[in-house]
PDB file of N, CA and C in Angstrom:
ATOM      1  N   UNK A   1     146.973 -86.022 -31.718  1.00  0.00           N
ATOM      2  CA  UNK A   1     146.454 -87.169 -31.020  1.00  0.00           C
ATOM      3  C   UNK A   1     146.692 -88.424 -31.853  1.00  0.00           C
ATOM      4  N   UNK A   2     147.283 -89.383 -31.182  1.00  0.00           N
ATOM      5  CA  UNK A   2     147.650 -90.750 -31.409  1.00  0.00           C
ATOM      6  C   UNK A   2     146.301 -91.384 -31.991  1.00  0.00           C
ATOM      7  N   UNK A   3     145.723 -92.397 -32.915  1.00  0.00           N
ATOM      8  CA  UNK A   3     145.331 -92.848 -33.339  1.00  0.00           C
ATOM      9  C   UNK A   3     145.113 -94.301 -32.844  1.00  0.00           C
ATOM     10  N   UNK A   4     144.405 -94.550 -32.236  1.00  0.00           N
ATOM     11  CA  UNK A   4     144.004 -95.872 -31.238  1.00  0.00           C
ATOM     12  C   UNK A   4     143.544 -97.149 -31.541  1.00  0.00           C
ATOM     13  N   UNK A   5     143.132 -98.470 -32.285  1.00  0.00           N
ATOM     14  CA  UNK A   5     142.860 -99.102 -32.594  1.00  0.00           C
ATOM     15  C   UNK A   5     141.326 -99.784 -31.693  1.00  0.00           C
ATOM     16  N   UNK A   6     140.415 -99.406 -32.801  1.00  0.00           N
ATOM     17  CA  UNK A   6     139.527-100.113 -30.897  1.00  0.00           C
ATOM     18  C   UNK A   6     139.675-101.741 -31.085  1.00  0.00           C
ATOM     19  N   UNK A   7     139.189-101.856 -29.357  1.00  0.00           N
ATOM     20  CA  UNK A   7     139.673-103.427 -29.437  1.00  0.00           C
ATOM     21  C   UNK A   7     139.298-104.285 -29.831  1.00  0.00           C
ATOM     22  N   UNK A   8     137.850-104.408 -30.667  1.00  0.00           N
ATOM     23  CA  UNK A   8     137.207-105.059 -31.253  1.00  0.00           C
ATOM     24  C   UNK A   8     138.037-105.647 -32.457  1.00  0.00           C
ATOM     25  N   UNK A   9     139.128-105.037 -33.604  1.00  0.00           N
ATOM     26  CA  UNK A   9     139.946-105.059 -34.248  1.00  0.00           C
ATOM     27  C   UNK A   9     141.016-105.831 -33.764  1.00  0.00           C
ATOM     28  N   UNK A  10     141.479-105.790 -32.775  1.00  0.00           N
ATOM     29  CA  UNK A  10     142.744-106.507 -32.159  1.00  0.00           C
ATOM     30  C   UNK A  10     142.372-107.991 -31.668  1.00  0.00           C
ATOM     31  N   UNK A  11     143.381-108.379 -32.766  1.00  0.00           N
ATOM     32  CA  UNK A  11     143.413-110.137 -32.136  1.00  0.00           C
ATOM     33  C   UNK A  11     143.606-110.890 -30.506  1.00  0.00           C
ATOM     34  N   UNK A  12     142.887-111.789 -30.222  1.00  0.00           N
ATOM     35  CA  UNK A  12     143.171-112.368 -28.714  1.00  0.00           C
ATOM     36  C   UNK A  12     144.260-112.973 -29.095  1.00  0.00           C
ATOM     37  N   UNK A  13     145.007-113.040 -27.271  1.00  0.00           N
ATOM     38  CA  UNK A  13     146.504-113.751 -27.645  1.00  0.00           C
ATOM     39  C   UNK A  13     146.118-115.184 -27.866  1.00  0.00           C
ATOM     40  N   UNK A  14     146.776-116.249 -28.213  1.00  0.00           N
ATOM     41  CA  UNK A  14     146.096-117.602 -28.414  1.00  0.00           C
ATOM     42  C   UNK A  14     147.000-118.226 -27.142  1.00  0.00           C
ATOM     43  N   UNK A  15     146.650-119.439 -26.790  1.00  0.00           N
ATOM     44  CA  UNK A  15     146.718-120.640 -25.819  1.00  0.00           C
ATOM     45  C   UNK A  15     147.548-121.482 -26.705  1.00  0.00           C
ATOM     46  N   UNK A  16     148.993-121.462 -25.885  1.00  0.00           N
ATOM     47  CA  UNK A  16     149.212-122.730 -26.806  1.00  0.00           C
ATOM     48  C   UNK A  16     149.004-123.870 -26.648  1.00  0.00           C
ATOM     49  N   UNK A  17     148.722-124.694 -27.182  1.00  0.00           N
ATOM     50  CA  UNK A  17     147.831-126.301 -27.345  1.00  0.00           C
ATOM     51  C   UNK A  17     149.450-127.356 -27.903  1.00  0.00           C
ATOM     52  N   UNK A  18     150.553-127.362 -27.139  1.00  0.00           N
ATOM     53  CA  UNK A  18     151.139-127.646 -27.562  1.00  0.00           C
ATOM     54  C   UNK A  18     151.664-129.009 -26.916  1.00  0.00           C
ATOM     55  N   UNK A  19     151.554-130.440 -26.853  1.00  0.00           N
ATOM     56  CA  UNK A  19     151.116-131.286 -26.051  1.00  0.00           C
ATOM     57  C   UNK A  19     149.935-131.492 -25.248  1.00  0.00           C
ATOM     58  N   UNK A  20     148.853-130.992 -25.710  1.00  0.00           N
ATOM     59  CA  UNK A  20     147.796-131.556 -24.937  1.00  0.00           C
ATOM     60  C   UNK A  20     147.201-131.916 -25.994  1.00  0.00           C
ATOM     61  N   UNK A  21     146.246-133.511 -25.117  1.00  0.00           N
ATOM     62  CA  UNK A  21     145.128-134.143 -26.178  1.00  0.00           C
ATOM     63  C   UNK A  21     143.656-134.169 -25.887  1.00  0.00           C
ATOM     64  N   UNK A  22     143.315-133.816 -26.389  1.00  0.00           N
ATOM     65  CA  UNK A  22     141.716-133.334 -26.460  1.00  0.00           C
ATOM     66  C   UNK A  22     140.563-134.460 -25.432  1.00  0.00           C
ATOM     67  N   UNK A  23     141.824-135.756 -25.698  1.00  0.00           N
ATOM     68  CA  UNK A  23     141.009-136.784 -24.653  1.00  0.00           C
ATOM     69  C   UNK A  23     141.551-137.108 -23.574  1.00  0.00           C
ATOM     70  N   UNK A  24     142.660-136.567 -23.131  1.00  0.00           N
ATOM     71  CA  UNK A  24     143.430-136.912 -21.775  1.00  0.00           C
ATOM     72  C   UNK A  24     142.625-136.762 -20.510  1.00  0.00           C
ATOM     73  N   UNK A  25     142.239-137.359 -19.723  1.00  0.00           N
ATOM     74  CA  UNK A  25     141.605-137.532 -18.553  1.00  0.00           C
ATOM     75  C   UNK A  25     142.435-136.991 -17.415  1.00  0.00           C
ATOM     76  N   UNK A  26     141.962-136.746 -16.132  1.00  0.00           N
ATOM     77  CA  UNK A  26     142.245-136.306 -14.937  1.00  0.00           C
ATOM     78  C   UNK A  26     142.859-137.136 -14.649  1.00  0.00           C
ATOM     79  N   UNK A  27     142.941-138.438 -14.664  1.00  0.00           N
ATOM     80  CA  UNK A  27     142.759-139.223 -13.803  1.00  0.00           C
ATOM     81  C   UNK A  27     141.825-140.349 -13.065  1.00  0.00           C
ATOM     82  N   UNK A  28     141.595-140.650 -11.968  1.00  0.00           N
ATOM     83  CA  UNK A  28     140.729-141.170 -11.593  1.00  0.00           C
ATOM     84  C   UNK A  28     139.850-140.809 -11.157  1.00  0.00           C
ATOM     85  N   UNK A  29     138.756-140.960 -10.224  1.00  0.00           N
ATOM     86  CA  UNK A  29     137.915-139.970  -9.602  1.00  0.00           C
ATOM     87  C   UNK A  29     138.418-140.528  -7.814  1.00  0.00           C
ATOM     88  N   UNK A  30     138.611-139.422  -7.229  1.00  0.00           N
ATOM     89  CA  UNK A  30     139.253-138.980  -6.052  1.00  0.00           C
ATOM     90  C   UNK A  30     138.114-139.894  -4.782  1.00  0.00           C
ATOM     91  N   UNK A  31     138.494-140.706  -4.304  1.00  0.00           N
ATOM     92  CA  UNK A  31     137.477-141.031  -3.344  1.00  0.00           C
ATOM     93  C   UNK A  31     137.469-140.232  -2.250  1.00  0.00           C
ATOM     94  N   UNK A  32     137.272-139.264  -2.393  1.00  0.00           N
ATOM     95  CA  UNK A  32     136.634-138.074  -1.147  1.00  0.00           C
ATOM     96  C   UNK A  32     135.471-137.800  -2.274  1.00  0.00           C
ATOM     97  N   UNK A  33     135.378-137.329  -3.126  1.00  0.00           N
ATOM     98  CA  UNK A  33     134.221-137.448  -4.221  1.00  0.00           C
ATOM     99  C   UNK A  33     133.470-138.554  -3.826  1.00  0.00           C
ATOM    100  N   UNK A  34     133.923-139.927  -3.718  1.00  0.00           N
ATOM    101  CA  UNK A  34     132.842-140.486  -3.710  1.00  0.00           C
ATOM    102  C   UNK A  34     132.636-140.694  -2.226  1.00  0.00           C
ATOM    103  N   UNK A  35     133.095-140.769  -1.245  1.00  0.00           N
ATOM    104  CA  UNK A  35     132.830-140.304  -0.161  1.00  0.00           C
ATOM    105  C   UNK A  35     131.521-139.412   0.201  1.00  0.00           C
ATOM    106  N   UNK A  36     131.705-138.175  -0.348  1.00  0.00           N
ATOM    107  CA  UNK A  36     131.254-137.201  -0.005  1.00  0.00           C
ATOM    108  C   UNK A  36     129.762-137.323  -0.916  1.00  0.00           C
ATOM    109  N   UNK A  37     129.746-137.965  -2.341  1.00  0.00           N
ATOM    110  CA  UNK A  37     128.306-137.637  -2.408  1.00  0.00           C
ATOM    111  C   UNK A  37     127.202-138.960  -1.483  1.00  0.00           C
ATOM    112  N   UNK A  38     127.986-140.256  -1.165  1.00  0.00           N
ATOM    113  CA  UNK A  38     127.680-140.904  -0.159  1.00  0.00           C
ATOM    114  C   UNK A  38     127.322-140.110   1.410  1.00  0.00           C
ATOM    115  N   UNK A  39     127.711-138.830   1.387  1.00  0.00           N
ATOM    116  CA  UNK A  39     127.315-138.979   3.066  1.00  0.00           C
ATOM    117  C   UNK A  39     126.444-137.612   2.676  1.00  0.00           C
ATOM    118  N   UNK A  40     126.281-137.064   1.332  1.00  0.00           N
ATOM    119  CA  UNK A  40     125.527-135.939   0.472  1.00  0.00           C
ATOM    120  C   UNK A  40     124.206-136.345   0.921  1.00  0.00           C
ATOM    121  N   UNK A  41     124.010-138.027   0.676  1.00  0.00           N
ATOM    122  CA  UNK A  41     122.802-138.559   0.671  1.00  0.00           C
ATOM    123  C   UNK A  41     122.665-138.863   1.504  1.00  0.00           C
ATOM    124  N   UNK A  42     123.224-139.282   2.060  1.00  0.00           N
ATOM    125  CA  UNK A  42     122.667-139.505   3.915  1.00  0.00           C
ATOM    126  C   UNK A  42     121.881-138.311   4.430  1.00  0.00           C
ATOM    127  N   UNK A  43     122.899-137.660   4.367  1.00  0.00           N
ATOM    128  CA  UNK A  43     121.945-136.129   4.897  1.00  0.00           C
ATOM    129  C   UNK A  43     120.555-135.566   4.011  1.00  0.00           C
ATOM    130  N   UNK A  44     120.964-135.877   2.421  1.00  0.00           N
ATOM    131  CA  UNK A  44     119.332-135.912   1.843  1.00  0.00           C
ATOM    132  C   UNK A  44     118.219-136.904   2.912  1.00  0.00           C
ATOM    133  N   UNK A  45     118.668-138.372   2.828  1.00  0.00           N
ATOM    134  CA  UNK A  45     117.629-138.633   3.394  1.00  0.00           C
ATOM    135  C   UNK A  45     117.319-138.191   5.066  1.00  0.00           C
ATOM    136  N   UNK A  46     118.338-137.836   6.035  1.00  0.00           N
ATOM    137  CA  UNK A  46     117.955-137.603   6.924  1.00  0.00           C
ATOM    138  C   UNK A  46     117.034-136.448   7.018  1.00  0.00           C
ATOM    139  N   UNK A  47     117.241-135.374   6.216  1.00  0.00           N
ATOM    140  CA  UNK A  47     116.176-133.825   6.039  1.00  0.00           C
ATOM    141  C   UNK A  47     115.002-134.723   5.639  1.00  0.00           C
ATOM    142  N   UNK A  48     115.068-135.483   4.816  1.00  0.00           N
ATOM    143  CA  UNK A  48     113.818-136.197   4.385  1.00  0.00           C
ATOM    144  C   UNK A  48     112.523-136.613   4.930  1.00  0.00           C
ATOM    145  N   UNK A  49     113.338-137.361   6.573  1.00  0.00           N
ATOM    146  CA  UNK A  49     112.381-138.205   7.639  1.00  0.00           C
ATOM    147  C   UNK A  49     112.051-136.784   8.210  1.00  0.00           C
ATOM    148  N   UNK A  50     112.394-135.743   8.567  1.00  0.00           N
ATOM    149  CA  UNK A  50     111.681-134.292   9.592  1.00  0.00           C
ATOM    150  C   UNK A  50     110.622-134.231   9.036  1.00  0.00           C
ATOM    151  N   UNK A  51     109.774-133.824  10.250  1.00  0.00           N
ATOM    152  CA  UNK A  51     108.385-133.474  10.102  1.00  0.00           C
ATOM    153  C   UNK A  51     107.750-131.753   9.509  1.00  0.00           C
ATOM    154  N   UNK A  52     108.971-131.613   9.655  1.00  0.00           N
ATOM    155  CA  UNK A  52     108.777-130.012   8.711  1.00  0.00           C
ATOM    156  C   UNK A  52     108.546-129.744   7.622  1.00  0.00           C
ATOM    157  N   UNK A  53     107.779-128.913   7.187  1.00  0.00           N
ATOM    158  CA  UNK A  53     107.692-129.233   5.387  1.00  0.00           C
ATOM    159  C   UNK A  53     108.866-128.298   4.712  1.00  0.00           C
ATOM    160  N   UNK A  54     109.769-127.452   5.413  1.00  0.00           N
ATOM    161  CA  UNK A  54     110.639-126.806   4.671  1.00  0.00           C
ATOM    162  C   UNK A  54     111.631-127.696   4.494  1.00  0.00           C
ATOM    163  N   UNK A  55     112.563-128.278   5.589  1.00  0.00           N
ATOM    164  CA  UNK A  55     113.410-129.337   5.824  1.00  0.00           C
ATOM    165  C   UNK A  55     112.900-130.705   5.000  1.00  0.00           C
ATOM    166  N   UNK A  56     111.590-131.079   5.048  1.00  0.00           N
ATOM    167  CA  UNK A  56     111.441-132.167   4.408  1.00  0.00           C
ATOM    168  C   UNK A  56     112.082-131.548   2.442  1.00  0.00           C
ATOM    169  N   UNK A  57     111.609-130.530   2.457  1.00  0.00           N
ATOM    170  CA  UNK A  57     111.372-130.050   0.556  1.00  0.00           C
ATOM    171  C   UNK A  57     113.373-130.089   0.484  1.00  0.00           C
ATOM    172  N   UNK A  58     114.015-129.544   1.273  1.00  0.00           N
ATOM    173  CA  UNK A  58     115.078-128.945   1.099  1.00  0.00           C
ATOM    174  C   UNK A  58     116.126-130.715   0.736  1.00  0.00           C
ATOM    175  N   UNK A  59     115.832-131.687   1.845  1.00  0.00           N
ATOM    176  CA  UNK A  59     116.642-133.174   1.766  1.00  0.00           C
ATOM    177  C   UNK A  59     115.626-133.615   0.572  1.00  0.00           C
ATOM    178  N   UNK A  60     114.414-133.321   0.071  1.00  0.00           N
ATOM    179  CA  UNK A  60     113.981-133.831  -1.377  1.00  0.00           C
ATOM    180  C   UNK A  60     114.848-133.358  -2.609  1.00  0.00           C
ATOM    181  N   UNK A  61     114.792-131.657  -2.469  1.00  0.00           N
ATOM    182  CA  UNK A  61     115.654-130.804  -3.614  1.00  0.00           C
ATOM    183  C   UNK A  61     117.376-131.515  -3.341  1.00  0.00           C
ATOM    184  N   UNK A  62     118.060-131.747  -2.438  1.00  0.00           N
ATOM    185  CA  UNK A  62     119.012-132.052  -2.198  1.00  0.00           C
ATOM    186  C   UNK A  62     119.133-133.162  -3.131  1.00  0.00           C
ATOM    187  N   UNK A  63     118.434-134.102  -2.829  1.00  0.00           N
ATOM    188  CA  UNK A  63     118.690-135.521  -3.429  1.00  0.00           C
ATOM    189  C   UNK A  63     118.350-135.739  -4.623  1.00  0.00           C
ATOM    190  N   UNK A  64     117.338-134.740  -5.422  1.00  0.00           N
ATOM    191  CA  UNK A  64     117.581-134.747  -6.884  1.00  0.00           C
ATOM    192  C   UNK A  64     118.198-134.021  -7.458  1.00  0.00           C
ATOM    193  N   UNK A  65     119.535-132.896  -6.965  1.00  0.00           N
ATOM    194  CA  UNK A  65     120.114-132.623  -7.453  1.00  0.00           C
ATOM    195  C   UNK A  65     121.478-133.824  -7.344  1.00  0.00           C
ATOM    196  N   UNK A  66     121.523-134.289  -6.235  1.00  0.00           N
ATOM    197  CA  UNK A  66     122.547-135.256  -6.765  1.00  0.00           C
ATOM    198  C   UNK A  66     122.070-136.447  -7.398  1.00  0.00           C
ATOM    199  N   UNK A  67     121.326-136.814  -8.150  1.00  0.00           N
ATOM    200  CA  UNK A  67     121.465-138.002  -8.739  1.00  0.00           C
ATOM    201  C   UNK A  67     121.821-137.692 -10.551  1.00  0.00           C
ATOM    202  N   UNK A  68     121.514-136.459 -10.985  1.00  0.00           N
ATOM    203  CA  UNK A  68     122.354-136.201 -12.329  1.00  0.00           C
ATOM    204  C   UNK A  68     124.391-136.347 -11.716  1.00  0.00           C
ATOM    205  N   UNK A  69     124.121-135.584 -10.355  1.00  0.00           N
ATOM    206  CA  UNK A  69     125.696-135.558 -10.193  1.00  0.00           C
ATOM    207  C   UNK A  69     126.205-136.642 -10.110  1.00  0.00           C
ATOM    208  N   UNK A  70     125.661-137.694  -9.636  1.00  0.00           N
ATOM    209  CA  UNK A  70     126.018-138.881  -9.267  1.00  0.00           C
ATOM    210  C   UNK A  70     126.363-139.913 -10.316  1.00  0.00           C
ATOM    211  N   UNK A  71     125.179-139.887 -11.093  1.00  0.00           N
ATOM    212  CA  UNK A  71     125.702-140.560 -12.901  1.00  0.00           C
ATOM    213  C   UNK A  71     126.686-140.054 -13.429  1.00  0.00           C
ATOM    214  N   UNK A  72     127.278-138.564 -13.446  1.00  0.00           N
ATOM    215  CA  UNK A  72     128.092-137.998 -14.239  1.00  0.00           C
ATOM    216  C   UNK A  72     129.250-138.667 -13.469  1.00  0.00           C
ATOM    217  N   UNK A  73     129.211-138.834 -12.043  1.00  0.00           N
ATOM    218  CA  UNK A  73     130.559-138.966 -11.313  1.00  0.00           C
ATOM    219  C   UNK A  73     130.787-140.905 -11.609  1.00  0.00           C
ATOM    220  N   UNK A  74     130.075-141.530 -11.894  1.00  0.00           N
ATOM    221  CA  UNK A  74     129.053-142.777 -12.286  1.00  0.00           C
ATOM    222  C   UNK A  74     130.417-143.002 -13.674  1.00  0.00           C
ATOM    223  N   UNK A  75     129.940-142.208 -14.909  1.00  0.00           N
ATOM    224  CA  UNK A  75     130.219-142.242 -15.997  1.00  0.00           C
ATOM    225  C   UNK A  75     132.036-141.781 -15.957  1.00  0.00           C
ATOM    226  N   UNK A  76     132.449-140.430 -15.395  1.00  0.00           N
ATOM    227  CA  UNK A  76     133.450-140.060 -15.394  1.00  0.00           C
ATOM    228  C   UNK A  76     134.120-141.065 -14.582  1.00  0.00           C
ATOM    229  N   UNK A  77     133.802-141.873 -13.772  1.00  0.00           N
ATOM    230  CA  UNK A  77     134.449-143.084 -13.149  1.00  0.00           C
ATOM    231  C   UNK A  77     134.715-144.094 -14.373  1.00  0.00           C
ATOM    232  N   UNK A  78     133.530-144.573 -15.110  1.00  0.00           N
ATOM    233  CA  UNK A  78     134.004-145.902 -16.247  1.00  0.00           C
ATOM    234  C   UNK A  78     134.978-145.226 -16.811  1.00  0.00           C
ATOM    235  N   UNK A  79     134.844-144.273 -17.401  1.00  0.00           N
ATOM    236  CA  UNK A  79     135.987-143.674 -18.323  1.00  0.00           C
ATOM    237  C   UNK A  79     137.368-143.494 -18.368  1.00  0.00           C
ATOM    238  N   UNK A  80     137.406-143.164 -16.526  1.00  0.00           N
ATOM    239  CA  UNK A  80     138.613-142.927 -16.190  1.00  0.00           C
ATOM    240  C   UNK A  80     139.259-143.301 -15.364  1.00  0.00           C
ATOM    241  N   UNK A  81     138.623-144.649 -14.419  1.00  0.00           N
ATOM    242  CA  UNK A  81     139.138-145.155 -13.128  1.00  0.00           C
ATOM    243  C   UNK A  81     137.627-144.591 -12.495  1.00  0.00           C
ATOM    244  N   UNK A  82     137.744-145.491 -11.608  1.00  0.00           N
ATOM    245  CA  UNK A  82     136.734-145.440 -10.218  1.00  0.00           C
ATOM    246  C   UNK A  82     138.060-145.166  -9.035  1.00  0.00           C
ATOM    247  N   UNK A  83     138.700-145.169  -9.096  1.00  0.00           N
ATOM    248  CA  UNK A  83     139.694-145.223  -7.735  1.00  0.00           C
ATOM    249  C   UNK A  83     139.466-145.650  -6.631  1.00  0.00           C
ATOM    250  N   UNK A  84     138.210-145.825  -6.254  1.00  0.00           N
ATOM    251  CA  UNK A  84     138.062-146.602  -4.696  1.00  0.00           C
ATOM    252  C   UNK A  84     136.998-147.267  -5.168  1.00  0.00           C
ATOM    253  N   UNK A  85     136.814-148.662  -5.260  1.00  0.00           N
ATOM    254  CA  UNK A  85     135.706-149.172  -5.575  1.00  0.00           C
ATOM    255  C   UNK A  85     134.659-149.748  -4.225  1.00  0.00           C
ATOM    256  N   UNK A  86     135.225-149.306  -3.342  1.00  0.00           N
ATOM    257  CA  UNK A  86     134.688-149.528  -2.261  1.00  0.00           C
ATOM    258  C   UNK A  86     133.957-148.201  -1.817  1.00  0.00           C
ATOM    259  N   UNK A  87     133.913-146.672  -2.177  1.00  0.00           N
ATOM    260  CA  UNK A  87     133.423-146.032  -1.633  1.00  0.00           C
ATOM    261  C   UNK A  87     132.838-145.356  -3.418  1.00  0.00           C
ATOM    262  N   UNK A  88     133.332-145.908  -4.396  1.00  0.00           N
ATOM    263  CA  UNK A  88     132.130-145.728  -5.046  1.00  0.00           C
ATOM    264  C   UNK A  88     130.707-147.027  -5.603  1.00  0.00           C
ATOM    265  N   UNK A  89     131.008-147.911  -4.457  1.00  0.00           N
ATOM    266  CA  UNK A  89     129.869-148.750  -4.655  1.00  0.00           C
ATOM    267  C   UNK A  89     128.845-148.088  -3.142  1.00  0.00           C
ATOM    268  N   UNK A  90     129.669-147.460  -1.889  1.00  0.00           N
ATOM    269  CA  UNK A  90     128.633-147.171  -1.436  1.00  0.00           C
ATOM    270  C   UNK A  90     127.662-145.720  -2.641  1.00  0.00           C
ATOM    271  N   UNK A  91     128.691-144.802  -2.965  1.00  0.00           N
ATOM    272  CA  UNK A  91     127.716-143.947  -3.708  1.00  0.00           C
ATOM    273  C   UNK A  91     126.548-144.252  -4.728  1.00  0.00           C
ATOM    274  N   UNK A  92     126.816-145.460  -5.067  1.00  0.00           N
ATOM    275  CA  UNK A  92     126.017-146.157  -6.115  1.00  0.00           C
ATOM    276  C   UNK A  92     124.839-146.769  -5.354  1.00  0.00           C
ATOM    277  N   UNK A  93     125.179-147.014  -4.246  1.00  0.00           N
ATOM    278  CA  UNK A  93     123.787-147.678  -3.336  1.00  0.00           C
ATOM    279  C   UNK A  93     123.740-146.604  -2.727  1.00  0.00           C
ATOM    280  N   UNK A  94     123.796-145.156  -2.832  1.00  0.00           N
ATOM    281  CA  UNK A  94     122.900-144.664  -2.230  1.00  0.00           C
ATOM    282  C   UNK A  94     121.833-143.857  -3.769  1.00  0.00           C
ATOM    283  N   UNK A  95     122.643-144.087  -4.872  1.00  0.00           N
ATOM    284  CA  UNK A  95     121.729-143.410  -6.095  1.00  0.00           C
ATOM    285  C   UNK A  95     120.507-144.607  -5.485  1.00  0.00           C
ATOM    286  N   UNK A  96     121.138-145.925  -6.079  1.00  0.00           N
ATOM    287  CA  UNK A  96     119.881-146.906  -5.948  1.00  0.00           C
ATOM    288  C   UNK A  96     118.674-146.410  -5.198  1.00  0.00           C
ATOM    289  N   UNK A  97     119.685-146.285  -4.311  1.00  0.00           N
ATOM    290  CA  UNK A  97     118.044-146.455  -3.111  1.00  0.00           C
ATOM    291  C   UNK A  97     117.260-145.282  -3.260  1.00  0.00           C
ATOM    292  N   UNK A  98     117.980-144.201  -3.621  1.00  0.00           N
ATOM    293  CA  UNK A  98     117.440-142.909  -3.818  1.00  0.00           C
ATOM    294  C   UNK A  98     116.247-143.045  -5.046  1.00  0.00           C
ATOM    295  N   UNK A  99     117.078-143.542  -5.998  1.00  0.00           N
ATOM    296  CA  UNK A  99     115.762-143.738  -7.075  1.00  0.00           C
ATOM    297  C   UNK A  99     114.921-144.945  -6.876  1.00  0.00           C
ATOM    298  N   UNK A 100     115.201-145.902  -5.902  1.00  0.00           N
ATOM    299  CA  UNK A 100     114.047-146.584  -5.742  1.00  0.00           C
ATOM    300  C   UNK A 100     112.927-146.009  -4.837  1.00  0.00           C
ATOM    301  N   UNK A 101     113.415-145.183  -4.092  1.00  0.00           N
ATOM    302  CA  UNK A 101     112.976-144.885  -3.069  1.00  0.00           C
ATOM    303  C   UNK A 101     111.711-143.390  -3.940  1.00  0.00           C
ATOM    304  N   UNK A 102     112.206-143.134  -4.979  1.00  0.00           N
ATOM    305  CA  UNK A 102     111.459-142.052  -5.549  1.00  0.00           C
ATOM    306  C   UNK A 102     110.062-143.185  -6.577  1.00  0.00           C
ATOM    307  N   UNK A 103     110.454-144.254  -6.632  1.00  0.00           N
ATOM    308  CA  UNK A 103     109.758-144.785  -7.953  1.00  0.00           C
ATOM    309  C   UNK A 103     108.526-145.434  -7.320  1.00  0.00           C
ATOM    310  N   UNK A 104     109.200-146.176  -6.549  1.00  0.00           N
ATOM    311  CA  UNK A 104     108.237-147.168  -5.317  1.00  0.00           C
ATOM    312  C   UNK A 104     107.325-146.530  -3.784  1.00  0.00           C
TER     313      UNK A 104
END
């Protein structure tokens, strides 16, 4: 019987890293992104106004999960392009209103 190496012993193959830079960006951010967390929130607030308390909780949970998403998409925009500044100023007025709307 052959003598087997277990695999714990055996090296992973490596990735070569050969032209890439550690800070190269995507790109811009895609305005269907910002599109989409704009009409994200619409629909948060529309679950919001129902008189149901499941539907009301679900457009609440909705809308604070996008407002971390929304800064990150916020931030990854300064960094790297906004690409539509027209549909990421609506996403930005809908964070606004969202967090005013939580504070006030």
């Amino acid at each position: 019987m052959a003598h087997v190496a277990p695999t714990s012993h055996r090296r992973a193959p490596r990735a070569s890293h050969r032209g890439h830079r550690s800070d190269a960006g995507d790109g811009s951010v895609r305005t269907g992104s910002w599109l989409g967390l704009a009409f994200a929130f619409v629909v948060g607030w529309l679950l919001t106004l129902q008189s149901h308390v499941g539907v009301h909780a679900a457009g609440v949970t909705l809308l604070v999960m996008l407002v971390p998403v929304t800064v990150g998409t916020l931030v990854a925009g300064f960094r790297q392009g906004f690409g539509s500044w027209k549909a990421a100023l609506c996403a930005a007025a809908g964070l606004a209103f969202t967090v005013l709307k939580f504070f006030f």
